[in-house]
C-alpha atoms as a PDB file:
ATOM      1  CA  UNK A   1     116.916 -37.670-270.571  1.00  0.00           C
ATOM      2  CA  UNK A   2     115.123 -38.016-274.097  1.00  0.00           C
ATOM      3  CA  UNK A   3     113.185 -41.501-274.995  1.00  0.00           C
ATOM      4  CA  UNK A   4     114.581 -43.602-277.833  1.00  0.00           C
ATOM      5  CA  UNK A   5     112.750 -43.647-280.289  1.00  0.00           C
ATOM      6  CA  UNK A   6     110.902 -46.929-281.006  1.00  0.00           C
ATOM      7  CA  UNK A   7     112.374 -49.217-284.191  1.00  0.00           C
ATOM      8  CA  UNK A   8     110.311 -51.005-286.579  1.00  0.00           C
ATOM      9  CA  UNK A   9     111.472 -55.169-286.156  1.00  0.00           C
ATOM     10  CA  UNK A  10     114.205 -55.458-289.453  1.00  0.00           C
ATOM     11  CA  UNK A  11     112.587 -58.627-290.337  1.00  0.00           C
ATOM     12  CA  UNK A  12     108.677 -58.795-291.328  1.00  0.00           C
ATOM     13  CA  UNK A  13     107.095 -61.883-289.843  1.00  0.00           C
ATOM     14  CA  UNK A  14     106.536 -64.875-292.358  1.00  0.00           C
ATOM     15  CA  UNK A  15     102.641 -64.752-293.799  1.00  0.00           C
ATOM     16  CA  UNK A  16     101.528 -68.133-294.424  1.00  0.00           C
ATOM     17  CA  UNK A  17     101.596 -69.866-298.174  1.00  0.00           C
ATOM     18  CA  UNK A  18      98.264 -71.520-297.886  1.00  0.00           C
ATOM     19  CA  UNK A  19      95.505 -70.654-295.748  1.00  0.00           C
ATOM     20  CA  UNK A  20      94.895 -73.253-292.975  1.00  0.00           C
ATOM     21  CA  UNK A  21      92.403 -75.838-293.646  1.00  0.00           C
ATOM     22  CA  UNK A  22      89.186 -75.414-291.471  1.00  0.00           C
ATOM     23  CA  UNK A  23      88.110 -79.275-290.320  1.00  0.00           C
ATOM     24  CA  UNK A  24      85.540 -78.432-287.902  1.00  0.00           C
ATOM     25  CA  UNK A  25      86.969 -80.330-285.131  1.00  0.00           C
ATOM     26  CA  UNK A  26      86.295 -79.935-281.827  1.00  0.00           C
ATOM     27  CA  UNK A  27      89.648 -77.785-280.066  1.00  0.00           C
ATOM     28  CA  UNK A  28      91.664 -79.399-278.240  1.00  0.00           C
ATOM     29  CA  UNK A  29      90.533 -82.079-274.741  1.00  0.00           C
ATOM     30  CA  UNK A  30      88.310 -80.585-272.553  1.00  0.00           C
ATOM     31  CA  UNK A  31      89.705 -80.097-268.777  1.00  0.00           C
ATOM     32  CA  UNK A  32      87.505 -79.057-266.729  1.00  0.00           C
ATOM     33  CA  UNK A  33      87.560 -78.344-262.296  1.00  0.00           C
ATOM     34  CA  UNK A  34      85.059 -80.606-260.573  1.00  0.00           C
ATOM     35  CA  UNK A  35      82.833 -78.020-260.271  1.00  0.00           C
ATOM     36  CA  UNK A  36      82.476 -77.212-264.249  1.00  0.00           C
ATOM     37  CA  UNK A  37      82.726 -81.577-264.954  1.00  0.00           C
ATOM     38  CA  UNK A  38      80.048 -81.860-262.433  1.00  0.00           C
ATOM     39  CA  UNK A  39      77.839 -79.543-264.796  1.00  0.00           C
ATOM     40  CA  UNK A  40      78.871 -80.676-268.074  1.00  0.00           C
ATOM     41  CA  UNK A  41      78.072 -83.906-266.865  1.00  0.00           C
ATOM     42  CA  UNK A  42      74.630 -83.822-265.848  1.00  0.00           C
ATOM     43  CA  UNK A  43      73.690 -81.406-269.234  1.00  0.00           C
ATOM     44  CA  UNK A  44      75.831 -83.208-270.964  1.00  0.00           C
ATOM     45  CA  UNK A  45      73.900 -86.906-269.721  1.00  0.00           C
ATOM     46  CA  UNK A  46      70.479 -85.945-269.716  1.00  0.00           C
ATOM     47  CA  UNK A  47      70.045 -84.388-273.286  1.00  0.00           C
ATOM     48  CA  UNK A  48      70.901 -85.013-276.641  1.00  0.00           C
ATOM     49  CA  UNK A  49      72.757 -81.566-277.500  1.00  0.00           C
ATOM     50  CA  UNK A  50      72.707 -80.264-281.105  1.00  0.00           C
ATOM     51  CA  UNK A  51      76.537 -78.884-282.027  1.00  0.00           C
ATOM     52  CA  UNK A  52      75.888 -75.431-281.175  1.00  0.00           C
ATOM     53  CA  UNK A  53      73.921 -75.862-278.291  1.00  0.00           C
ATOM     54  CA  UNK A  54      77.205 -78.365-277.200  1.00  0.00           C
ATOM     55  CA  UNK A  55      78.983 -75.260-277.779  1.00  0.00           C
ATOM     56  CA  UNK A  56      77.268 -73.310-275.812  1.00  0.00           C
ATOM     57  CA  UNK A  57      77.921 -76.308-272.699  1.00  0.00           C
ATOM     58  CA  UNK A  58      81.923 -76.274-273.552  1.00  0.00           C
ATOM     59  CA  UNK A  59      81.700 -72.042-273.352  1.00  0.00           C
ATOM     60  CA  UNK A  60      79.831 -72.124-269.922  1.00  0.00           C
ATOM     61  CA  UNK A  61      82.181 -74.907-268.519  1.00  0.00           C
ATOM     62  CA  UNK A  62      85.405 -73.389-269.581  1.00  0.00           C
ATOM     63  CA  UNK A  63      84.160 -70.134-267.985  1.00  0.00           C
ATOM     64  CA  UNK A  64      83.575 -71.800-265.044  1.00  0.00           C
ATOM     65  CA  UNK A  65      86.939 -73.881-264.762  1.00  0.00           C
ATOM     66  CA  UNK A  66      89.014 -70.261-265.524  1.00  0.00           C
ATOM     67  CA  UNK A  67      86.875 -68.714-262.267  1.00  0.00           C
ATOM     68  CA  UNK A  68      87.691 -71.471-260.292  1.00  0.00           C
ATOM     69  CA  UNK A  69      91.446 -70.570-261.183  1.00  0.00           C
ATOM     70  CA  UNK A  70      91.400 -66.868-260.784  1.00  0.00           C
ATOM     71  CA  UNK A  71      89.412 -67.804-257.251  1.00  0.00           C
ATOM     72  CA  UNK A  72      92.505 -70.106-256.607  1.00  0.00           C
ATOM     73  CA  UNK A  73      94.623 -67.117-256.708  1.00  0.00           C
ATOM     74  CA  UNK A  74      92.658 -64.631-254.746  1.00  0.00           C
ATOM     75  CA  UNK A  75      93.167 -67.118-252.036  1.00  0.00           C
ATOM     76  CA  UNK A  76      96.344 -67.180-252.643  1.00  0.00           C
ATOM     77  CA  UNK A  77      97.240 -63.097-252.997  1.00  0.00           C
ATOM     78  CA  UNK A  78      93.821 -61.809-251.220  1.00  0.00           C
ATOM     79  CA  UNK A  79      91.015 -60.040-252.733  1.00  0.00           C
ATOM     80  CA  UNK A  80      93.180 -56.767-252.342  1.00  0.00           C
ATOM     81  CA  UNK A  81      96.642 -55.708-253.748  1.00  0.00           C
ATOM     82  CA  UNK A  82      98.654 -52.592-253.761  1.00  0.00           C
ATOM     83  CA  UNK A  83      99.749 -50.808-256.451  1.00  0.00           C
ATOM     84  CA  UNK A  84     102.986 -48.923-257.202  1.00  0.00           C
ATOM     85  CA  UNK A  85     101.879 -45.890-255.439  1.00  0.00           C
ATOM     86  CA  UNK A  86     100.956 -47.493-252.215  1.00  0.00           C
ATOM     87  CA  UNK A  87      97.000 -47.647-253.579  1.00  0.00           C
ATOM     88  CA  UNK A  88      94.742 -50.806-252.377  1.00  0.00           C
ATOM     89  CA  UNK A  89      92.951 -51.757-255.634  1.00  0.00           C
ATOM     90  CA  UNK A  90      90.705 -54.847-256.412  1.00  0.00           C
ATOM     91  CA  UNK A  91      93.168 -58.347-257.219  1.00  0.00           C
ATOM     92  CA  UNK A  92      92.765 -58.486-261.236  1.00  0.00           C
ATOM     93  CA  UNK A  93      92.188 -62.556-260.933  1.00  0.00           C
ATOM     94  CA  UNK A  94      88.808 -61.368-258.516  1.00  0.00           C
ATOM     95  CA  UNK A  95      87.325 -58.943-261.270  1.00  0.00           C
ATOM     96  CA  UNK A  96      88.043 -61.873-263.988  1.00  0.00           C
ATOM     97  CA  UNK A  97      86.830 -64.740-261.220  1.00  0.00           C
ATOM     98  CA  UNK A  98      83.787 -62.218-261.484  1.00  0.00           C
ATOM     99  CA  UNK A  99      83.507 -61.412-265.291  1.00  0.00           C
ATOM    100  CA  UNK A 100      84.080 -65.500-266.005  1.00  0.00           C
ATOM    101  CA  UNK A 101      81.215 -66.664-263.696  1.00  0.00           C
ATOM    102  CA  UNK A 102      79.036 -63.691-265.742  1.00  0.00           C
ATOM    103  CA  UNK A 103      80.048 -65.907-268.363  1.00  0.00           C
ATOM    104  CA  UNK A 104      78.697 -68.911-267.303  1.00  0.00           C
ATOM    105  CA  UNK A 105      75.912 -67.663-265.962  1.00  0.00           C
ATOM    106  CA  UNK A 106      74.737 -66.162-269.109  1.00  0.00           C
ATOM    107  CA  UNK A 107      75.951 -69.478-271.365  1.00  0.00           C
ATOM    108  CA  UNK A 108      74.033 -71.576-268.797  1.00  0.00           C
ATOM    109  CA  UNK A 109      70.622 -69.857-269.276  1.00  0.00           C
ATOM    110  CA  UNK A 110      70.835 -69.792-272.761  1.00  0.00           C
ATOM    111  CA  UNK A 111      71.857 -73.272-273.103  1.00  0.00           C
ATOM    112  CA  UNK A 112      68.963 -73.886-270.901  1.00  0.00           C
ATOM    113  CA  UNK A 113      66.909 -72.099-273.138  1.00  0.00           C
ATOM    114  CA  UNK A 114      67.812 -73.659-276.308  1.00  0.00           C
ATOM    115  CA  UNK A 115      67.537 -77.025-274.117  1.00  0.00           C
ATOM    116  CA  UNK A 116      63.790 -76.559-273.116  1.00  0.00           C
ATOM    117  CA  UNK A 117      62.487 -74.206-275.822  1.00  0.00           C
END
């Protein structure tokens, strides 16, 4: 049986009038798992932390809070799914439990860096 072919959307998505104004703020409240609180606290309480270097703290805790949730989930499901063709493959929440605590690792040490140097 042939494919249908694929059909452009009728209506073209509205562009915006104005561009958004950029304020600077901070996104949204931080919510971090005990773990990541736990070390934006003590960074957080024992320095004085320039904006970008505060940056750099927000980026290693979020990382950190997102592993903790993919971890969650491996618990959950296992380390270990199938596929559709009967396959055992790596759980996609472990390899992005894995590439978020890279993440943190690699904010933490320059953050440290910045910190100390």
């Amino acid at each position: 049986m042939p494919r249908k072919a694929r059909q452009a959307p009728s209506v073209a998505p509205e562009t915006p009038k104005t561009q958004p104004a950029l304020t600077g703020e901070a996104r949204g409240p931080l919510i971090l798992s005990p773990e990541a609180q736990r070390v934006h606290d003590e960074i957080a309480g024992g320095w004085d932390l320039t904006p970008p270097v505060a940056a750099l703290l927000r980026l290693a805790c979020e990382a950190l809070t997102k592993a903790g949730d993919c971890e969650a989930i491996t618990a959950r499901d296992g380390m270990m799914i199938g596929d559709m063709k009967g396959s055992v493959k790596p759980h996609p929440a472990a390899l992005l439990a894995r590439d978020y605590r890279a993440q943190a690792s690699l904010a933490i040490q320059r953050l440290l860096t910045a910190i100390e140097g």
